[in-house]
N, C-alpha and C. Protein backbone atom coordinates (compact mmCIF):
# COMPACT_ATOMS: atom_id res chain seq x y z
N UNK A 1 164.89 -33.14 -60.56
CA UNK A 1 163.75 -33.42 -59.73
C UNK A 1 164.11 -33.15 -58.26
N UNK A 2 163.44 -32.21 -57.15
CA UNK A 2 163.50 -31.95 -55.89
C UNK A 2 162.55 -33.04 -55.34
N UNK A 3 163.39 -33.63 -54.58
CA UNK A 3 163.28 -35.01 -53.59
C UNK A 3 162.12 -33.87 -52.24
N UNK A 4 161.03 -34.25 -51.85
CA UNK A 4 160.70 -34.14 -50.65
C UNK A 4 160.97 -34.06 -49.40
N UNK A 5 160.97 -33.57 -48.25
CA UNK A 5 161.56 -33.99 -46.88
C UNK A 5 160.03 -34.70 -46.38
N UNK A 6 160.59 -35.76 -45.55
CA UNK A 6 159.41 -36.21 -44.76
C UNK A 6 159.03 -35.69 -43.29
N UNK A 7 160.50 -34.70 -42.92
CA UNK A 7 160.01 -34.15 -42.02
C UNK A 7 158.68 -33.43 -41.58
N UNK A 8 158.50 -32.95 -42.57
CA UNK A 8 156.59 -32.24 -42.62
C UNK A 8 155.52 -32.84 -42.16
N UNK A 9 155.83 -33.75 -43.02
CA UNK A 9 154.21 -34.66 -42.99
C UNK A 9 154.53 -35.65 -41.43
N UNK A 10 155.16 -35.87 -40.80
CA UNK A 10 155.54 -36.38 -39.39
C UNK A 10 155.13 -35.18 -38.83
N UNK A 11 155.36 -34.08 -38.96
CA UNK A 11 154.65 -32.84 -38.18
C UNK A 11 153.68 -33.00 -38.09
N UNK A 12 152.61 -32.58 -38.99
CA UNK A 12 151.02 -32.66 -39.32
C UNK A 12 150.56 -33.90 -38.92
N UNK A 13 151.43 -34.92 -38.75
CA UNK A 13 150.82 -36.36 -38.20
C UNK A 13 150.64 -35.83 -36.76
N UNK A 14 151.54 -35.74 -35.98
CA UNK A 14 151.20 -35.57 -34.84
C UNK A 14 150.91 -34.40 -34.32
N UNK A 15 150.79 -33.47 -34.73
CA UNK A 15 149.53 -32.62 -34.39
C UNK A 15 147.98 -32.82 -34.93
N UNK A 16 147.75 -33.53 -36.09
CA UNK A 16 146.47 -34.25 -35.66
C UNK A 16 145.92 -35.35 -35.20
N UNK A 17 147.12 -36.04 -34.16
CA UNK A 17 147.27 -37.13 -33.54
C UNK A 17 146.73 -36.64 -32.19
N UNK A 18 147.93 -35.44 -31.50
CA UNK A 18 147.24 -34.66 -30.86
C UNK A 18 145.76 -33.93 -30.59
N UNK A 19 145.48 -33.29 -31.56
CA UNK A 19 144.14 -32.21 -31.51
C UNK A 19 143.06 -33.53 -31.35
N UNK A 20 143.55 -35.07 -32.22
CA UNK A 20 142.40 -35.84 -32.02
C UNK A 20 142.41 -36.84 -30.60
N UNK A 21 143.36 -36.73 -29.82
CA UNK A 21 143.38 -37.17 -28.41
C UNK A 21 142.84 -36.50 -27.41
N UNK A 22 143.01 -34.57 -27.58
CA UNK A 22 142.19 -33.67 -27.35
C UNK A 22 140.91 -33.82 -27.17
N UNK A 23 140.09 -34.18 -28.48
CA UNK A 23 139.30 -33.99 -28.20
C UNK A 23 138.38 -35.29 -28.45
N UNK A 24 139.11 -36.94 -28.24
CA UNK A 24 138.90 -37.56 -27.15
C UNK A 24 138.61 -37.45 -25.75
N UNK A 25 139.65 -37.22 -25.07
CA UNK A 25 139.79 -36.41 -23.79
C UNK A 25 138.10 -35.51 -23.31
N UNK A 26 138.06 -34.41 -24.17
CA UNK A 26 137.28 -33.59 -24.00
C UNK A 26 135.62 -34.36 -24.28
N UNK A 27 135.62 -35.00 -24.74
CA UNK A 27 134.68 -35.93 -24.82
C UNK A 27 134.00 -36.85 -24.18
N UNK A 28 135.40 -37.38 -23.41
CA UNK A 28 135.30 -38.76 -22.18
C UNK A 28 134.57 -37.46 -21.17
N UNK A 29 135.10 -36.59 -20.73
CA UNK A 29 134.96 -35.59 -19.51
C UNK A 29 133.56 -34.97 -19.60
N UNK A 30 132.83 -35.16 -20.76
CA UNK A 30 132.10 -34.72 -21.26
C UNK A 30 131.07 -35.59 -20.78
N UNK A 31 131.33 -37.02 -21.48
CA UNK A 31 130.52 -37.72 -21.07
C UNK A 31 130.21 -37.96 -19.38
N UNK A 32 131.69 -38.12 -18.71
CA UNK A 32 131.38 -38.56 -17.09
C UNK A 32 130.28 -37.52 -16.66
N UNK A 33 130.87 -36.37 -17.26
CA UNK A 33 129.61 -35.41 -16.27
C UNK A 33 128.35 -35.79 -16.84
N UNK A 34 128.16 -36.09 -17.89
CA UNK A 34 126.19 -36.30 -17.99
C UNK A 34 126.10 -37.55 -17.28
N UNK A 35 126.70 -38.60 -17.13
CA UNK A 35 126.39 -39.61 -16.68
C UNK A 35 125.97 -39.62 -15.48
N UNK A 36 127.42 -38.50 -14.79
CA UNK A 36 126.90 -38.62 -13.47
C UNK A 36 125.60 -37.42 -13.20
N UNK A 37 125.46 -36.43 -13.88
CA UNK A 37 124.57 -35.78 -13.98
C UNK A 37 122.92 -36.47 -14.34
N UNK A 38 122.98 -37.40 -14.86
CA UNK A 38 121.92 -38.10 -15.05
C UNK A 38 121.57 -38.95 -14.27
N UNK A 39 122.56 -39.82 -13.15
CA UNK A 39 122.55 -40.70 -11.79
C UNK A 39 121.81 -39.40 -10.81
N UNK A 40 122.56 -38.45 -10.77
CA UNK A 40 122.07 -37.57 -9.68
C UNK A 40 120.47 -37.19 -10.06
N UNK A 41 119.59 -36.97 -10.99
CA UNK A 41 118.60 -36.74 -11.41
C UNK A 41 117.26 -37.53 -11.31
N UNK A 42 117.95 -38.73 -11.36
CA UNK A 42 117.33 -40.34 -11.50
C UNK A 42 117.17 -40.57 -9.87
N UNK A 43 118.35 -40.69 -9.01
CA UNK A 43 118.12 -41.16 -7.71
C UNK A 43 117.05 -39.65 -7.22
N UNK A 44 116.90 -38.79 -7.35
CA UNK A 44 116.09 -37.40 -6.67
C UNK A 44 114.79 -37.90 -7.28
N UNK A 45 114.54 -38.16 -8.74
CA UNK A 45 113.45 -38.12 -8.93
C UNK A 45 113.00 -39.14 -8.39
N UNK A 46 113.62 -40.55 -8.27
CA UNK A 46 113.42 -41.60 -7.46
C UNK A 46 112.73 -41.47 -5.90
N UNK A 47 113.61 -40.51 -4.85
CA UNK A 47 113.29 -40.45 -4.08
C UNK A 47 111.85 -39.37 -4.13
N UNK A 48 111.77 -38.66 -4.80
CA UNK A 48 110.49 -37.85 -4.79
C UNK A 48 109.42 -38.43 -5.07
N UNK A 49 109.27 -39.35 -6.39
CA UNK A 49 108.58 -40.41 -6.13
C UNK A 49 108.21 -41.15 -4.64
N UNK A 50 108.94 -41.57 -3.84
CA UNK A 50 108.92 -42.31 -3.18
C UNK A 50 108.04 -41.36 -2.15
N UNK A 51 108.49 -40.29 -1.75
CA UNK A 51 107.78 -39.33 -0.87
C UNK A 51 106.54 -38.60 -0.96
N UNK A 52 106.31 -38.76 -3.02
CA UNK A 52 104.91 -38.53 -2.93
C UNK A 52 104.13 -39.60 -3.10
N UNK A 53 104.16 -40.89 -3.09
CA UNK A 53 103.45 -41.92 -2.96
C UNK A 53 103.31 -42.31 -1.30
N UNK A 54 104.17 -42.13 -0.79
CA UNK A 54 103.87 -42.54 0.93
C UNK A 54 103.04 -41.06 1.48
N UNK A 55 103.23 -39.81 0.51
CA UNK A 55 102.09 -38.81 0.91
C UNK A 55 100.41 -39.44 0.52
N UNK A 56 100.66 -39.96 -0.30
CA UNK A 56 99.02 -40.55 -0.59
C UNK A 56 98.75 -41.60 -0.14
N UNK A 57 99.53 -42.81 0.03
CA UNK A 57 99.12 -44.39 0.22
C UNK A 57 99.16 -44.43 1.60
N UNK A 58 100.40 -43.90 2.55
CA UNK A 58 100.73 -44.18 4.24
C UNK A 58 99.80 -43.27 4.85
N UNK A 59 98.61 -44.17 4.73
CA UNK A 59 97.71 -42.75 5.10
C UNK A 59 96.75 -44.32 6.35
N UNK A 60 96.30 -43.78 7.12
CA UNK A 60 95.46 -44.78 8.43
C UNK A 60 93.77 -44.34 7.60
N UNK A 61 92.95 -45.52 8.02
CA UNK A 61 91.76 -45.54 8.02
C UNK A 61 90.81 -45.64 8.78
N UNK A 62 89.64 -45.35 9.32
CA UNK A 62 88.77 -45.42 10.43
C UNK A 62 88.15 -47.07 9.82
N UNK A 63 88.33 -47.84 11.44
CA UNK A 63 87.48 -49.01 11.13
C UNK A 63 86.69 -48.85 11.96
N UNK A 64 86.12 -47.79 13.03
CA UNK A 64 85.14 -48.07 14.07
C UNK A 64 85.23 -46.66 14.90
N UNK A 65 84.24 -46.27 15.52
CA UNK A 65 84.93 -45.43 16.57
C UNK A 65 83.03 -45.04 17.31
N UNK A 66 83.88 -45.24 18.74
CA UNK A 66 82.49 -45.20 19.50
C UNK A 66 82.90 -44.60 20.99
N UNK A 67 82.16 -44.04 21.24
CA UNK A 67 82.28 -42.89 22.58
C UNK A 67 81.47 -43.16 24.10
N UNK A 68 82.24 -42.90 24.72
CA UNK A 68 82.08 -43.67 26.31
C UNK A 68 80.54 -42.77 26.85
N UNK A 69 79.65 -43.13 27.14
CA UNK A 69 78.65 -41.78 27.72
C UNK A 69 78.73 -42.06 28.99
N UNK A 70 78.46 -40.85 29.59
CA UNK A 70 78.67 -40.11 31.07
C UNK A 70 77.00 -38.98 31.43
N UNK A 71 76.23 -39.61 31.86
CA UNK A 71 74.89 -38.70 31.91
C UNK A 71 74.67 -38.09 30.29
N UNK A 72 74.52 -37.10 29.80
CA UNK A 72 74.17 -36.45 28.59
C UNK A 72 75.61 -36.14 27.59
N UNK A 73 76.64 -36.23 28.30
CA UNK A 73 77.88 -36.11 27.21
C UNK A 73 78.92 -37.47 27.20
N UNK A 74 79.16 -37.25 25.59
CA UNK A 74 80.50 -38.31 25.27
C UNK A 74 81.51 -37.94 26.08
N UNK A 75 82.12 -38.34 26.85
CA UNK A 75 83.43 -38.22 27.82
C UNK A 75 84.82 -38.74 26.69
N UNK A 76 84.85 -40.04 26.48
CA UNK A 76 85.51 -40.52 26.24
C UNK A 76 85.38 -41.23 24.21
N UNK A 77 86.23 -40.54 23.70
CA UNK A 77 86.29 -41.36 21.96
C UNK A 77 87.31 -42.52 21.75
N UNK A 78 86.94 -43.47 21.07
CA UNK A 78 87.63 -44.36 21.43
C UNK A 78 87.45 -44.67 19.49
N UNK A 79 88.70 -44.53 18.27
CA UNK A 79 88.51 -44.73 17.10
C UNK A 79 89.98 -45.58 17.10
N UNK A 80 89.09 -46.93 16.17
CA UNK A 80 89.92 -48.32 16.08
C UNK A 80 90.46 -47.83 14.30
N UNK A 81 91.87 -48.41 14.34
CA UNK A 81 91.72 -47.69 12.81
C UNK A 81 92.79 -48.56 12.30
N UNK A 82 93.41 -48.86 10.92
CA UNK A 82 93.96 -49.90 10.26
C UNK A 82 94.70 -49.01 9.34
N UNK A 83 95.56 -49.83 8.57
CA UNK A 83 96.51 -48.90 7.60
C UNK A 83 95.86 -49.03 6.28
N UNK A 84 95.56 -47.86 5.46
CA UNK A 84 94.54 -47.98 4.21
C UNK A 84 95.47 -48.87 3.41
N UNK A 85 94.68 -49.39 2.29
CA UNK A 85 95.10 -50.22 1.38
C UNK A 85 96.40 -49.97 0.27
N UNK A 86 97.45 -50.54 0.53
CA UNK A 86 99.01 -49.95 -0.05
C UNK A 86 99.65 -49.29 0.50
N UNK A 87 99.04 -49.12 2.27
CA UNK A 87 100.05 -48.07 3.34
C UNK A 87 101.08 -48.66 3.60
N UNK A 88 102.27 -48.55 3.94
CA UNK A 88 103.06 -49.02 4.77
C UNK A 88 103.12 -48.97 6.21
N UNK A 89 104.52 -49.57 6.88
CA UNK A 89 104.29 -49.08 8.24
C UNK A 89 103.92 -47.96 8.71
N UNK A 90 103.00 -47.76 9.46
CA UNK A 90 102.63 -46.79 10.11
C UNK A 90 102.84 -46.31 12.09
N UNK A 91 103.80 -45.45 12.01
CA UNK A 91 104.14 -45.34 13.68
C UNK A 91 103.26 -44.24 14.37
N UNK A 92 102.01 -44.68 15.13
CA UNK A 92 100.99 -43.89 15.77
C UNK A 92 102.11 -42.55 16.85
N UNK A 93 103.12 -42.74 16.99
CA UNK A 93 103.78 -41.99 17.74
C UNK A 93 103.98 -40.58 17.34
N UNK A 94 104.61 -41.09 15.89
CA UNK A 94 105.08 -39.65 15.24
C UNK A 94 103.56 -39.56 14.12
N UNK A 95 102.77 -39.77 14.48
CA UNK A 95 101.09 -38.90 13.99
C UNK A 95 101.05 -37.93 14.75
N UNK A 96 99.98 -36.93 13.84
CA UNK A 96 99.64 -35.73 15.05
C UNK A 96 98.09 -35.83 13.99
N UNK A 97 97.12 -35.19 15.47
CA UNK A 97 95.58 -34.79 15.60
C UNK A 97 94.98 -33.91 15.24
N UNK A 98 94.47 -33.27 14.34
CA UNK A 98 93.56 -32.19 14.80
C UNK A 98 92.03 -32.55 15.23
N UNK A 99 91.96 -31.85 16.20
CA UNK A 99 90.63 -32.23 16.64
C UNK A 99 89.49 -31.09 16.74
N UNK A 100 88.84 -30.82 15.79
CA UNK A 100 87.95 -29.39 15.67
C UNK A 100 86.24 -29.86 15.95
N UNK A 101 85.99 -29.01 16.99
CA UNK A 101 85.10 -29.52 17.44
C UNK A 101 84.51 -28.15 18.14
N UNK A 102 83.28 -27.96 18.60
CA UNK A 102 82.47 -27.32 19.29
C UNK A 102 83.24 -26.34 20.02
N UNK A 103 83.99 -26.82 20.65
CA UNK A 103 84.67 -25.88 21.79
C UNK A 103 85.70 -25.78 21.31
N UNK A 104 86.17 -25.41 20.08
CA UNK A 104 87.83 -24.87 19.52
C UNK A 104 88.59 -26.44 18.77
N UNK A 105 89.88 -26.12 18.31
CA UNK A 105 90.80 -27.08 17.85
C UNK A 105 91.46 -27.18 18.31
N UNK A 106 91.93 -28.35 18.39
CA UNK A 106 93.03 -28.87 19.51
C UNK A 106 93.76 -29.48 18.45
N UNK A 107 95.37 -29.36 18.37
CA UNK A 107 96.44 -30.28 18.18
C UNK A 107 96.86 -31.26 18.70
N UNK A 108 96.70 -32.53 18.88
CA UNK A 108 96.97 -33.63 19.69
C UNK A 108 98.22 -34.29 19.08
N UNK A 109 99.28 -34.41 19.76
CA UNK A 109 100.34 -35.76 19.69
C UNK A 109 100.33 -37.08 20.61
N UNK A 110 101.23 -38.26 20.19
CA UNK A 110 100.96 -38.85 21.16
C UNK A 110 101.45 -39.12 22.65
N UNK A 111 101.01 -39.64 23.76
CA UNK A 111 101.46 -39.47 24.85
C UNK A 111 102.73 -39.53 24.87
N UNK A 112 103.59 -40.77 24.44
CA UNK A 112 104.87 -40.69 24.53
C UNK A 112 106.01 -39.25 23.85
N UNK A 113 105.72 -38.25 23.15
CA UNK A 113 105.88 -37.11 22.34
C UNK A 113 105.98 -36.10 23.13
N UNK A 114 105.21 -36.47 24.26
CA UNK A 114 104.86 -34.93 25.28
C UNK A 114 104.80 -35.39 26.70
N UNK A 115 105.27 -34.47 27.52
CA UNK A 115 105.48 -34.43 28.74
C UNK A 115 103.54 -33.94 28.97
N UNK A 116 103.09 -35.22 29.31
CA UNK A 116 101.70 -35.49 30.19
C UNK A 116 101.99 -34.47 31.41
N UNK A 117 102.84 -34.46 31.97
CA UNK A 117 102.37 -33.96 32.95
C UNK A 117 102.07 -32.26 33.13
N UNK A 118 102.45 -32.13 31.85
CA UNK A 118 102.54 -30.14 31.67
C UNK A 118 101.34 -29.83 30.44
N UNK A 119 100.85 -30.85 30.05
CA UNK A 119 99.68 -30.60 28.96
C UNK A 119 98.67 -31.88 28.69
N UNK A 120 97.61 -31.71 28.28
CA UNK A 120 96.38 -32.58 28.39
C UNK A 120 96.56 -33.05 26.60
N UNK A 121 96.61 -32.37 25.71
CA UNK A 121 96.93 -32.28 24.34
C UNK A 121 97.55 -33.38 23.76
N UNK A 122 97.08 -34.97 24.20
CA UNK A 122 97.34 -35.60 23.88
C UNK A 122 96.71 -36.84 23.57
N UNK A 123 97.28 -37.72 22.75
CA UNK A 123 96.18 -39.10 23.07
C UNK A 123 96.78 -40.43 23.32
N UNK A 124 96.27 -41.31 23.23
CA UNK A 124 97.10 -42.60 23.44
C UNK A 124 96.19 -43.39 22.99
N UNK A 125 96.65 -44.96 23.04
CA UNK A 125 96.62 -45.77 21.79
C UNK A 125 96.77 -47.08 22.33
N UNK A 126 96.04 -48.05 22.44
CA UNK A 126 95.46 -49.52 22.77
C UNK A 126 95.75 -50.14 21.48
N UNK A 127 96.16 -51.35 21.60
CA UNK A 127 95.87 -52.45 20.84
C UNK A 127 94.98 -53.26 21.20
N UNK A 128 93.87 -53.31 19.35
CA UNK A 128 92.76 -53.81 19.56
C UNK A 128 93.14 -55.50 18.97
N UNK A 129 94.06 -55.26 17.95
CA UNK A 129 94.36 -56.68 17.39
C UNK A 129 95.77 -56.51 16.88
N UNK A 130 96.77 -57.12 16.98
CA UNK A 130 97.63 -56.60 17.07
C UNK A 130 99.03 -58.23 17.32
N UNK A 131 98.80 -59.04 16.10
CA UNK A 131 99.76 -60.20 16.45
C UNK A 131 101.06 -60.61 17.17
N UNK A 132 101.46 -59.34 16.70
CA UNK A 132 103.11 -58.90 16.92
C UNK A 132 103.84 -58.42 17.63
N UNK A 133 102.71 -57.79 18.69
CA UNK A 133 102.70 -57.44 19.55
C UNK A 133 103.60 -55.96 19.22
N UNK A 134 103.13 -55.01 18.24
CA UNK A 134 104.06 -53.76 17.55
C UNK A 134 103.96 -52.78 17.91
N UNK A 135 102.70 -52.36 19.02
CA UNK A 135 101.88 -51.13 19.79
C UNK A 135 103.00 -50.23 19.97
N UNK A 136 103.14 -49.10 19.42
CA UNK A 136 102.18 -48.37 18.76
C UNK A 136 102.17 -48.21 16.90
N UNK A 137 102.90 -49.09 16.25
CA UNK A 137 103.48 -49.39 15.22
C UNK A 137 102.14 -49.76 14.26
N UNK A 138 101.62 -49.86 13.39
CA UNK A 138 101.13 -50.82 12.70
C UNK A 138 101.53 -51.09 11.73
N UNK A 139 102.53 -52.51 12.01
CA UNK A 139 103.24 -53.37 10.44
C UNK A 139 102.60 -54.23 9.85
N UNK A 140 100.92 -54.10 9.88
CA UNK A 140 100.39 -55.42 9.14
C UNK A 140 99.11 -55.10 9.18
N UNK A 141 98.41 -55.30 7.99
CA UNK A 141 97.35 -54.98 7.51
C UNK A 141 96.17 -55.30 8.37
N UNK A 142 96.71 -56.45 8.74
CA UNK A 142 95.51 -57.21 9.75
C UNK A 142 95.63 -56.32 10.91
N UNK A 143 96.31 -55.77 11.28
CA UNK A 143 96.38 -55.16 12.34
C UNK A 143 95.50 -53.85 13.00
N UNK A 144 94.64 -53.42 14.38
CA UNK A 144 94.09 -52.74 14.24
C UNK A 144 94.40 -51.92 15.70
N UNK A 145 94.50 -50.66 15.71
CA UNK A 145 94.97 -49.67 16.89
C UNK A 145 93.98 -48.73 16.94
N UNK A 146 93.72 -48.78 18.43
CA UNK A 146 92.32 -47.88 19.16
C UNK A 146 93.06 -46.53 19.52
N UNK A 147 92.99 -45.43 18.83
CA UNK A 147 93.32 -44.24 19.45
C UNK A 147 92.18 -43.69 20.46
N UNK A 148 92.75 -43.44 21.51
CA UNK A 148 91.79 -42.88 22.51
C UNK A 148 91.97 -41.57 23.11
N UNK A 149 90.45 -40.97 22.83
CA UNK A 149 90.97 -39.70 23.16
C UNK A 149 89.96 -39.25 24.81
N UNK A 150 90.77 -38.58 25.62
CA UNK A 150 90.07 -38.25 26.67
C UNK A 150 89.36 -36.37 26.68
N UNK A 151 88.29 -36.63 25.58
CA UNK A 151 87.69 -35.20 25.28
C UNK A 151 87.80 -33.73 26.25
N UNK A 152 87.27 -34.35 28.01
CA UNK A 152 87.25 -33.34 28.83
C UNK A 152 89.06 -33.12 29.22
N UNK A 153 89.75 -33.78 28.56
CA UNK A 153 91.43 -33.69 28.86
C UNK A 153 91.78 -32.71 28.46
N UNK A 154 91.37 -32.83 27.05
CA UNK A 154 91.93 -31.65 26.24
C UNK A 154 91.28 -30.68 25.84
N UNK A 155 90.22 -30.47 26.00
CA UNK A 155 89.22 -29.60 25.33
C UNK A 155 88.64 -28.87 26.42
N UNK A 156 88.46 -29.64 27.77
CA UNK A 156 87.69 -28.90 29.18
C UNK A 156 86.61 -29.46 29.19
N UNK A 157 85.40 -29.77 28.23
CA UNK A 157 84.44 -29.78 28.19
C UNK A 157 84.02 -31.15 26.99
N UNK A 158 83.15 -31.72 27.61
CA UNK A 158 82.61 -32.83 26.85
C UNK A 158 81.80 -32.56 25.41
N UNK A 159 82.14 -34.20 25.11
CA UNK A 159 81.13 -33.99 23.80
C UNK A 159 78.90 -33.95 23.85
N UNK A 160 78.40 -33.06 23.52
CA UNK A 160 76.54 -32.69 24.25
C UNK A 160 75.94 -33.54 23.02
N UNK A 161 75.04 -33.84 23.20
CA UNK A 161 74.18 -34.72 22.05
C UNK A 161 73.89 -33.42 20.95
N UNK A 162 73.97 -34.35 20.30
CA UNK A 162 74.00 -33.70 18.63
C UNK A 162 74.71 -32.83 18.21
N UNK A 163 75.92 -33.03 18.36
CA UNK A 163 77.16 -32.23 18.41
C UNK A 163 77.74 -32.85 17.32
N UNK A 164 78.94 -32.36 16.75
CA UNK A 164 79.62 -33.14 15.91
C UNK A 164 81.14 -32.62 15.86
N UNK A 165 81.98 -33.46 15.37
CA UNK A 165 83.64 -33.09 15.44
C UNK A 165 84.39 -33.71 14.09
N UNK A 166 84.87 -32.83 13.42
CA UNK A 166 85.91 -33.59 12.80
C UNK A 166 87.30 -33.37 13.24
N UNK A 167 87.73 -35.00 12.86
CA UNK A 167 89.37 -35.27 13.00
C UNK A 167 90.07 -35.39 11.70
N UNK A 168 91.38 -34.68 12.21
CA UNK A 168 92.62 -34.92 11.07
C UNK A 168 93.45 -35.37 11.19
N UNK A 169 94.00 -36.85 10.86
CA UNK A 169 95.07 -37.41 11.28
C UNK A 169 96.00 -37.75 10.14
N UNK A 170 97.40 -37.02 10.44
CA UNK A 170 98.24 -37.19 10.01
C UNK A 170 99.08 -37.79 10.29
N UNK A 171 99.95 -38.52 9.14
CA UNK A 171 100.92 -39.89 9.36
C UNK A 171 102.31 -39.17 9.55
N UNK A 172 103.28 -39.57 9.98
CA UNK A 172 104.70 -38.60 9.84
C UNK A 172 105.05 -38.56 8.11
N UNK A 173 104.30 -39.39 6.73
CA UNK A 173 104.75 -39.25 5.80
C UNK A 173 104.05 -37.64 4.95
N UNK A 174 102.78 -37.59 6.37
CA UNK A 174 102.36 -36.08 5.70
C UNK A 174 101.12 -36.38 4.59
N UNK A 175 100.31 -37.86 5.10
CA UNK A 175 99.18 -38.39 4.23
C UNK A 175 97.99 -37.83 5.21
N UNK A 176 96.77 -37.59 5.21
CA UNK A 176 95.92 -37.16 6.12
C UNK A 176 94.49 -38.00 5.77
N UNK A 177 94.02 -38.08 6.96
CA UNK A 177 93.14 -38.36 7.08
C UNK A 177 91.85 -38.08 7.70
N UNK A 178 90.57 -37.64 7.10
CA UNK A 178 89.48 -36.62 7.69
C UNK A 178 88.58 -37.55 8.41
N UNK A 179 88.07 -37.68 9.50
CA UNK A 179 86.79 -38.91 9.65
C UNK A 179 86.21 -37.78 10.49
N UNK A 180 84.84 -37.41 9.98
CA UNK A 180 83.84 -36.84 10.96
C UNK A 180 82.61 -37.50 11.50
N UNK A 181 82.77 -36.90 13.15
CA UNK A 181 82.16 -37.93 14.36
C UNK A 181 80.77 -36.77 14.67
N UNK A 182 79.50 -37.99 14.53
CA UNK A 182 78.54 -37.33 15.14
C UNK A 182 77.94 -37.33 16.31
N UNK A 183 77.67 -37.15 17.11
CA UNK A 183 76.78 -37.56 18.41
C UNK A 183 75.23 -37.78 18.26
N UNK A 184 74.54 -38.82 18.34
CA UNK A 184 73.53 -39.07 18.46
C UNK A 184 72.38 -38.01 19.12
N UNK A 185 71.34 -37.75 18.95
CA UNK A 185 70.36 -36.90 19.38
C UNK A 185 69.93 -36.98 20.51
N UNK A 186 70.39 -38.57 21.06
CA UNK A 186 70.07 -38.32 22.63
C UNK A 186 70.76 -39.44 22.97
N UNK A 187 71.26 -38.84 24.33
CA UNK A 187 72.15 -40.05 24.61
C UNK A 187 71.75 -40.85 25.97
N UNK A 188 70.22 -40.41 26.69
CA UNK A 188 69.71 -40.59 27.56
C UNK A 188 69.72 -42.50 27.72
N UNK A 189 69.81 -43.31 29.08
CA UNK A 189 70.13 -44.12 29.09
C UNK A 189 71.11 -44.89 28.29
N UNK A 190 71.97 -44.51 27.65
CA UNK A 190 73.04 -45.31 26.89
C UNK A 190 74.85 -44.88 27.97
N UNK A 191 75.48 -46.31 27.39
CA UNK A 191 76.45 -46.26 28.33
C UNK A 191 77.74 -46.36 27.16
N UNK A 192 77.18 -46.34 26.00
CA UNK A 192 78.00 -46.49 24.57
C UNK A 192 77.43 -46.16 23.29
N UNK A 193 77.97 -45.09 22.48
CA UNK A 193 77.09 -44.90 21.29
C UNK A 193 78.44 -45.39 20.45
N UNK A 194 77.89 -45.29 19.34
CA UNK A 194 78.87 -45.11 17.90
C UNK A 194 78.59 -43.96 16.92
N UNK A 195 79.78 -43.07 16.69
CA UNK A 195 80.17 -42.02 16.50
C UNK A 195 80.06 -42.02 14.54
């Protein structure tokens, strides 16, 4: 009878001791990358989320807006406005205007944004109610900010009865907002209409 060596089978042990640590190994490495491949996917889609919901919700609303009269034209617009329902903070600073109207479109930023003294193309901004004292900020629902615009500033020329303008105001999150202003049919004896 020929006796066996055990040398062999100690071979084949650890080479499939080996090939199966292998491809352990190759497995773990396998896994880190989806994991982290799946963190990286999750936080982007996260944040994209986040940027297209403050594109729709951080958006301002018109609560009022009424215009200064001067003989037969609106001189002066004066629109009180609040953060729509599910906006967040909203900073009137970094907004921008369009203002399309009779006599061309104007881009408006706000005063603090632009050197006043080299361009008219701008507007500025009163607090109408305002607890917190946050001007030009609005952090609270209750809160309400008068953008004011000085028409013959930027445009040259006033607003004429029965005229009309729309505005576009955009938030820095890139939400917009359309409110179109009419002028009354006559503005003879009045010292204030609503737009």
């Amino acid at each position: 009878m020929v006796r066996e060596t055990t040398n062999d089978r100690g071979q084949v042990g650890i080479g499939t001791l080996i090939v199966f640590i292998a491809m352990v190994l190759v497995a773990a490495i396998a896994a880190g990358v989806l994991i982290n491949t799946a963190g990286f996917l999750q936080s982007k889609s996260e944040q994209t989320g986040q940027q297209s919901s403050a594109q729709v919700s951080d958006r301002l609303q018109e609560v009022t807006t009424t215009g200064e009269v001067s003989g037969s034209d609106v001189v002066n617009v004066n629109m009180t406005v609040s953060t729509a329902p599910g906006a967040g903070e909203i900073d009137l600073t970094n907004t921008t205007i369009s203002w399309i109207g009779p006599s061309g479109t104007y881009r408006l930023t706000h005063e603090d944004s632009v050197n006043t003294s080299l361009t008219n193309d701008y507007f500025t901004v009163t607090a109408f109610k305002d607890a917190d004292n946050s001007i030009p900020v609005i952090n609270d629902p209750d809160d309400r900010m008068t953008i004011n615009f000085d028409v013959s500033g930027f445009s040259g020329s006033e607003l004429g009865e029965g005229e009309s303008v729309e505005v576009e105001i955009t938030t820095m999150s890139g939400a917009t907002t359309s409110v179109r202003l009419n002028v009354p049919e006559s503005l003879s004896g009045k010292t204030s209409v609503s737009l």
